[in-house]
Protein backbone atom coordinates (compact mmCIF):
# COMPACT_ATOMS: atom_id res chain seq x y z
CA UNK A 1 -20.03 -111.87 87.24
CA UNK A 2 -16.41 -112.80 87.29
CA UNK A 3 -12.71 -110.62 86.79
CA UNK A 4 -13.54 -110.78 83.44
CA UNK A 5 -16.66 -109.06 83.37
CA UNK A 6 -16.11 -106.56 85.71
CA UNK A 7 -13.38 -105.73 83.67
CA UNK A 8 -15.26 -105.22 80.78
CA UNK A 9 -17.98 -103.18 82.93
CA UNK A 10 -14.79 -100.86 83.85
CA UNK A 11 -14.24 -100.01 80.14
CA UNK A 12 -14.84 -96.55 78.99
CA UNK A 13 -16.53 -97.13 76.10
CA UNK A 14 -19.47 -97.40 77.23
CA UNK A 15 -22.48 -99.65 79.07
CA UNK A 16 -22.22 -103.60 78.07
CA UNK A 17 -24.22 -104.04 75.30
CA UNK A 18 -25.16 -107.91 75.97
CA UNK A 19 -25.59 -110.12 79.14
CA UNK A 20 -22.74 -112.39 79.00
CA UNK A 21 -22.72 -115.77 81.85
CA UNK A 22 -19.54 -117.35 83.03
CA UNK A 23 -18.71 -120.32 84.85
CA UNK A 24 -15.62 -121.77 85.93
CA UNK A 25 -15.03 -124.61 83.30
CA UNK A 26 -12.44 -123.96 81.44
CA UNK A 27 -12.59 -121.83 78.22
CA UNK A 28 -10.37 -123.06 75.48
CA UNK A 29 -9.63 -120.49 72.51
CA UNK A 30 -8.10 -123.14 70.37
CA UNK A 31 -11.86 -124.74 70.03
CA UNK A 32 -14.22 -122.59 67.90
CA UNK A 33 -17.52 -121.24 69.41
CA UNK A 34 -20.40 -123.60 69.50
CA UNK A 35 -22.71 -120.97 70.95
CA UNK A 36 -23.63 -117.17 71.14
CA UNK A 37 -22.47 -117.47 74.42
CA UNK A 38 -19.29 -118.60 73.78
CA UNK A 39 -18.44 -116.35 71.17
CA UNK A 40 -19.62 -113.47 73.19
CA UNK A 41 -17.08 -114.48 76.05
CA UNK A 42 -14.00 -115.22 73.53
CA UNK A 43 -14.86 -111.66 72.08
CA UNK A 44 -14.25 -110.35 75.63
CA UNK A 45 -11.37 -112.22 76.53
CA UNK A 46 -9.42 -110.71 73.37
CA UNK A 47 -10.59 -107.46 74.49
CA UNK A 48 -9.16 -108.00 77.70
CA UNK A 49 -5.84 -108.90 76.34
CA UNK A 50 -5.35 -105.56 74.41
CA UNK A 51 -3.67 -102.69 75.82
CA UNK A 52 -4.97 -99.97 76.35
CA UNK A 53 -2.76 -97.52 74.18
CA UNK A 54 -1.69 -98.71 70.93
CA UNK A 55 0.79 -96.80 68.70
CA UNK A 56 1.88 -97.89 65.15
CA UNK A 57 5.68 -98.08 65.01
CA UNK A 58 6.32 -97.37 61.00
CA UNK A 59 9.94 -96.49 59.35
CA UNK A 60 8.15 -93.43 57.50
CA UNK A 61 11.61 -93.46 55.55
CA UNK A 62 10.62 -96.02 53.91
CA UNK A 63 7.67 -94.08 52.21
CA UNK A 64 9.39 -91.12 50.89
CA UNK A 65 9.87 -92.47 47.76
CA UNK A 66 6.44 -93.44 46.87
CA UNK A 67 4.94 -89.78 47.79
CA UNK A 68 2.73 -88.87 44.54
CA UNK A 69 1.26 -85.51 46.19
CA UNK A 70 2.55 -81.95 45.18
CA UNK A 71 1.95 -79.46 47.77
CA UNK A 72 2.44 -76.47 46.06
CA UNK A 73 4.26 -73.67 48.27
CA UNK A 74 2.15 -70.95 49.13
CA UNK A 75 3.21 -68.09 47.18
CA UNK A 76 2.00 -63.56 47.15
CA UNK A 77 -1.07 -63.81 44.54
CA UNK A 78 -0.47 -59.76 43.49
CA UNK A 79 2.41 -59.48 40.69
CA UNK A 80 5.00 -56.65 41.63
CA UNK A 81 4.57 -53.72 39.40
CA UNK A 82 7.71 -53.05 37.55
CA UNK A 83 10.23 -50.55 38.99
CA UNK A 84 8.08 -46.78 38.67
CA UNK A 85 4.37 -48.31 37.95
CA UNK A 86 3.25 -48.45 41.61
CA UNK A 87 1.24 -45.37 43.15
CA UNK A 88 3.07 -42.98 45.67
CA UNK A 89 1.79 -43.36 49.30
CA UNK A 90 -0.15 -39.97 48.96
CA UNK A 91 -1.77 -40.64 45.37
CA UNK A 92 -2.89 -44.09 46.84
CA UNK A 93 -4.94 -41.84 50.36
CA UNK A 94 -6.17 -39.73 48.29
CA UNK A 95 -8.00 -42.21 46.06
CA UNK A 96 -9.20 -44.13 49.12
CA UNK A 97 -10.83 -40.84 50.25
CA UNK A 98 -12.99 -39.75 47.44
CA UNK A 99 -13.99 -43.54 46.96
CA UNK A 100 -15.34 -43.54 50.26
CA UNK A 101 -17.02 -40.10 49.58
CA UNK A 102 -18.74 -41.55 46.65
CA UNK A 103 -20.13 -44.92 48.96
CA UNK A 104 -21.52 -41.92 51.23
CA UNK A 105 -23.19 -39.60 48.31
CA UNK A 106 -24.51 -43.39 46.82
CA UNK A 107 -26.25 -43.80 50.46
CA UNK A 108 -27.40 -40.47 51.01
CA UNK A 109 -29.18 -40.71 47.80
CA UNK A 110 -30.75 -44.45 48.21
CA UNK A 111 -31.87 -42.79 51.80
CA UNK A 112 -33.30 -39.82 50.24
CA UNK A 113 -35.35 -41.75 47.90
CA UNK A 114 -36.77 -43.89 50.46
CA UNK A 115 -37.70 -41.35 52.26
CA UNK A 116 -39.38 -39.53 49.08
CA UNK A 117 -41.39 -42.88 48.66
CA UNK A 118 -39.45 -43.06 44.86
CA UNK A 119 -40.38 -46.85 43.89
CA UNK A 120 -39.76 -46.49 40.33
CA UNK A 121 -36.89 -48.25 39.26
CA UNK A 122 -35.57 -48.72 35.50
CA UNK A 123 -35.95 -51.81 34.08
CA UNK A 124 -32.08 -54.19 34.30
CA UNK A 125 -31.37 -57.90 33.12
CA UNK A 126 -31.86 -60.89 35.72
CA UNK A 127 -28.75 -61.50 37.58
CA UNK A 128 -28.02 -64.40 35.85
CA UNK A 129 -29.08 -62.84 32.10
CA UNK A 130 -25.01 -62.43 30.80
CA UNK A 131 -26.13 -61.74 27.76
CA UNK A 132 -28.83 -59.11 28.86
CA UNK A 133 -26.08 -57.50 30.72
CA UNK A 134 -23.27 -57.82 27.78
CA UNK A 135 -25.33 -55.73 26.00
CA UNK A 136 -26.47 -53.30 28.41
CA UNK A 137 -22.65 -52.18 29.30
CA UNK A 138 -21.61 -52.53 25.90
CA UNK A 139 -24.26 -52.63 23.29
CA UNK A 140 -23.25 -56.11 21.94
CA UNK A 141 -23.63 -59.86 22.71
CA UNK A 142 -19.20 -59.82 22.80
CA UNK A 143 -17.51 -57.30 24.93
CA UNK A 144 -15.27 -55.27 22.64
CA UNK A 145 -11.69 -55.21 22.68
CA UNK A 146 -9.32 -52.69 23.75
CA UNK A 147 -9.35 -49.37 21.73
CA UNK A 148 -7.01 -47.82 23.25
CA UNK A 149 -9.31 -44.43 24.78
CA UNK A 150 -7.64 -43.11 27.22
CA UNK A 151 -9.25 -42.72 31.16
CA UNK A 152 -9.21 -39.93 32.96
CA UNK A 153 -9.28 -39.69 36.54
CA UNK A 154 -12.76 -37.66 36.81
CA UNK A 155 -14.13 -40.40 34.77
CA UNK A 156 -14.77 -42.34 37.67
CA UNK A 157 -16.81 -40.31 39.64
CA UNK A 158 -20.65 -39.60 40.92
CA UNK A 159 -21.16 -36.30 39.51
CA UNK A 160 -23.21 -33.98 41.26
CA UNK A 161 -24.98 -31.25 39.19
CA UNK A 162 -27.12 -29.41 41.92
CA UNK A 163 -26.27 -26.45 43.22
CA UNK A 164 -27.38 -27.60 46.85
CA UNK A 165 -24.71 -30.08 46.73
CA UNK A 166 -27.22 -33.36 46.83
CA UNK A 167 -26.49 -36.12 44.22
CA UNK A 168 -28.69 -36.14 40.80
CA UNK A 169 -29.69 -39.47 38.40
CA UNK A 170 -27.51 -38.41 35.38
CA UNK A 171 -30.10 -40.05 33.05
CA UNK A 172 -33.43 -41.62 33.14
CA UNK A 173 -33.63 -44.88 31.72
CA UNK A 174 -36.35 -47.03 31.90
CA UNK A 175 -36.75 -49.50 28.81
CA UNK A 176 -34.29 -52.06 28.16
CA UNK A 177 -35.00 -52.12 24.27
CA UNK A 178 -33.69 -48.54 24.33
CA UNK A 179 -30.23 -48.84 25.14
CA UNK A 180 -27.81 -47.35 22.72
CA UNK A 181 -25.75 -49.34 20.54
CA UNK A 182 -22.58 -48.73 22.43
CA UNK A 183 -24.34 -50.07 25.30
CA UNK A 184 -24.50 -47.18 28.20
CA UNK A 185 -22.24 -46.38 31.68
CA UNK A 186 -23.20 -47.02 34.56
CA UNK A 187 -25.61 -44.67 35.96
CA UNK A 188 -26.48 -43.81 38.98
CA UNK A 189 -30.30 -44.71 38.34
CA UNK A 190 -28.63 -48.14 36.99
CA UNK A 191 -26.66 -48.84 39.79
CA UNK A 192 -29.67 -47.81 41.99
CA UNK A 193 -31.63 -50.94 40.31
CA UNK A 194 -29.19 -53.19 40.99
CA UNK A 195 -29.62 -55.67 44.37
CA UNK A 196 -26.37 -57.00 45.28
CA UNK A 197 -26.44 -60.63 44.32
CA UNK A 198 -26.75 -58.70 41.26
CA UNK A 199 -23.84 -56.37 41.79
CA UNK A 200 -21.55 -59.21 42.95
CA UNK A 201 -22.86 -61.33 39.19
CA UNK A 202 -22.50 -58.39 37.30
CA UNK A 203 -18.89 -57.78 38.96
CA UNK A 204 -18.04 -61.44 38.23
CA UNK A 205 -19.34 -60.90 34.30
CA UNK A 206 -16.57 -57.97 34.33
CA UNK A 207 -14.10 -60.04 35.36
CA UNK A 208 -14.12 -62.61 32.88
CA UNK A 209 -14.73 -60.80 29.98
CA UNK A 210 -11.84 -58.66 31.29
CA UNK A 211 -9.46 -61.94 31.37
CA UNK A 212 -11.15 -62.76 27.76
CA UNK A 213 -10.64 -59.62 25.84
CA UNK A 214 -8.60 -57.37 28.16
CA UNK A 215 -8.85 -54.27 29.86
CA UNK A 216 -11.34 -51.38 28.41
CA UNK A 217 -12.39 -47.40 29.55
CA UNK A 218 -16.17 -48.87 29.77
CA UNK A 219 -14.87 -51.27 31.86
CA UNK A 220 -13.10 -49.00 34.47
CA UNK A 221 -16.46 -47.47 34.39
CA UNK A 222 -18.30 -50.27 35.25
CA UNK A 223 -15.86 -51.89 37.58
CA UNK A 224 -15.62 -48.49 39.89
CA UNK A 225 -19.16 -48.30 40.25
CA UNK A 226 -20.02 -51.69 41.16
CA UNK A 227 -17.00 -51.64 43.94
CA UNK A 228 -18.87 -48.91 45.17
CA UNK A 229 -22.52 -50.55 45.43
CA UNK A 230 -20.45 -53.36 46.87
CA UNK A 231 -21.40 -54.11 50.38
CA UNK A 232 -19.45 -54.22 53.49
CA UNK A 233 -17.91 -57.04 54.91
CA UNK A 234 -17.68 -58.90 52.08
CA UNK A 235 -19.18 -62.47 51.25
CA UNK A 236 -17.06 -65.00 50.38
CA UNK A 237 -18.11 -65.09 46.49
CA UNK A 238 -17.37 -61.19 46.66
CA UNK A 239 -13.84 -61.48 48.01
CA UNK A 240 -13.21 -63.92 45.68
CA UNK A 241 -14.18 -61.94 42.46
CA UNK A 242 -12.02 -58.92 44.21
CA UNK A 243 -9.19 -61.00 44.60
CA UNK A 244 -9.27 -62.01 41.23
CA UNK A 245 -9.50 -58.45 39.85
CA UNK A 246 -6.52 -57.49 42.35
CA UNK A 247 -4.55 -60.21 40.35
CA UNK A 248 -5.48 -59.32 37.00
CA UNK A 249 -4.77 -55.90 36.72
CA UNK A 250 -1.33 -56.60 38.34
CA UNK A 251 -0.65 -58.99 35.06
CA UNK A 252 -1.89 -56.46 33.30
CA UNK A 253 0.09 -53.75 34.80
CA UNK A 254 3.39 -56.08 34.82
CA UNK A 255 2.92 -56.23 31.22
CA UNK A 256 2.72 -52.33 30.48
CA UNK A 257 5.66 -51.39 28.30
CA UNK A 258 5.75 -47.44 29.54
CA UNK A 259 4.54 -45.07 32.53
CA UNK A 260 2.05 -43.20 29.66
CA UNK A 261 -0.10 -45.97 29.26
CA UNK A 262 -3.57 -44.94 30.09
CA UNK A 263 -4.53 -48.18 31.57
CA UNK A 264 -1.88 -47.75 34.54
CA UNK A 265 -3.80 -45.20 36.57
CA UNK A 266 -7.07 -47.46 36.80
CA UNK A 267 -5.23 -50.80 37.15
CA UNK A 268 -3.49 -49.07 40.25
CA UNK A 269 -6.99 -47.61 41.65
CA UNK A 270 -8.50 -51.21 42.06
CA UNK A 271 -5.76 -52.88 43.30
CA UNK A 272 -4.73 -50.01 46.14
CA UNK A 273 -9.61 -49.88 46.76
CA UNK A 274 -9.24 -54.08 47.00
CA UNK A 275 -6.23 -53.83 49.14
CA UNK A 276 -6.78 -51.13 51.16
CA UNK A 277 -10.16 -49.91 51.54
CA UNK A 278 -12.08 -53.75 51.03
CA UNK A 279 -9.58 -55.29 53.60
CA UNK A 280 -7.40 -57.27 51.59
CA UNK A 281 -4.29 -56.51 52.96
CA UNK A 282 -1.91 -58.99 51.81
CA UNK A 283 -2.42 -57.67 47.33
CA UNK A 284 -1.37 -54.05 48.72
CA UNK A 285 1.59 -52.93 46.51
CA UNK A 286 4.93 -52.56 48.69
CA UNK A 287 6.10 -49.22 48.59
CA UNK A 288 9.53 -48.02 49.44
């Protein structure tokens, strides 16, 4: 072997591929190849020749007028509420406290029941059954819009009837054909049924027929009780849908002409639950 191909043994790229012979004639690069040889040892030779390091010396200047992408600055997803719509500090703890007291009652019961060997279930809609579901929550195939009811804060609650101070199923249900024609709210049997791919479908359902038609007291139902069947950490579809409820009611609550409006206490409960107590840290509501 000559310099040439111990220089080429010395590369770091790796082992030579191909057996290359040299001789001491000499090699002319202005002449083209006549064998594999040949080529093999002209290939080499230019490799030889390169340096090592190579960097690409470009006026970038030049460029800055033909730049066709948009990078859009990053900007807070949660709209501020207007001045006197955000929760006080204490209203916001104390909400965070009986939601987490409902997650525990939910558990305690879904333990109890295991360990009372209780495999009956009612009958829900597939996961992926919108219209099944549609009609469940609200007795229709088209969520209805806004009445105006107004939502109290006991409304979203597990109520518990015993006297012992365990958690009861506030109805039996266990025939889909029987729902009412308003559709029903979401029981604790119901929620019971429910896996959670199917919470985290059902939540996404909520969502968009809350962007479609707007914000309704069945939905603050449905959406309190599926954030608490909602598992810890989240999955990256459920942080998502979370997000995107977090972001919605604070359009919603932007657009809110007076403190009365019955809407204001919910919208503020899901937004301070998805910023506080599900870890999302960066919707929570500044308060001064």
């Amino acid at each position: 072997m000559d310099s040439d191909a111990e220089s080429f043994d010395d590369d770091s790229l790796g082992v030579q591929a191909f057996h290359v012979e040299s001789d001491d004639d000499d090699f002319d690069l202005n002449v083209p190849p006549t064998t594999g040889n040949e080529y093999l040892r002209r290939v080499r030779l230019e490799a030889d020749e390169c340096p090592k390091v190579v960097v690409a010396n470009i006026d970038v200047n030049s460029l800055n007028k033909k730049q066709t992408i948009h990078v859009k600055q990053w900007i807070r997803d949660l709209v501020s509420a207007p001045k006197g719509f955000a929760p006080s500090l204490q209203w916001q703890n104390t909400q965070i406290s009986n939601f987490a007291e409902h997650r525990q009652k939910l558990a305690r019961y879904k333990a109890r029941r295991k360990s009372l060997k209780v495999t009956k279930l009612p009958t829900v809609p597939h996961a992926n059954d919108i219209e099944g579901w549609c009609k469940l929550c609200f007795g229709r195939l088209k969520p209805p819009a806004r009445q105006g009811a107004p939502i109290e804060d006991q409304a979203f609650t597990i109520k518990d009837n015993n006297a012992d101070g365990h958690e009861t199923i506030l109805e039996k249900l266990n025939d889909f054909s029987t729902f009412p024609v308003e559709g029903i709210l979401p029981l604790v049997s119901v929620m019971v049924a429910m896996d959670q791919k199917t919470v985290i479908k059902v939540l996404e359902y909520h969502l968009n027929w809350f962007e479609a038609t707007g914000f309704t007291e069945r939905q603050g139902y449905w959406f309190y009780a599926l954030l608490i069947c909602l598992d810890k950490p989240l999955l990256p579809d459920a942080c998502s849908l979370l997000r995107g409820l977090a972001r919605a009611c604070s359009r919603l609550r932007a657009s809110l002409e007076n403190i009365e409006d019955t809407r204001l206490a919910p919208l503020n409960l899901f937004i301070c639950l998805i910023s506080c107590y599900f870890d999302q840290s960066d919707l929570k509501d500044d308060i001064t």
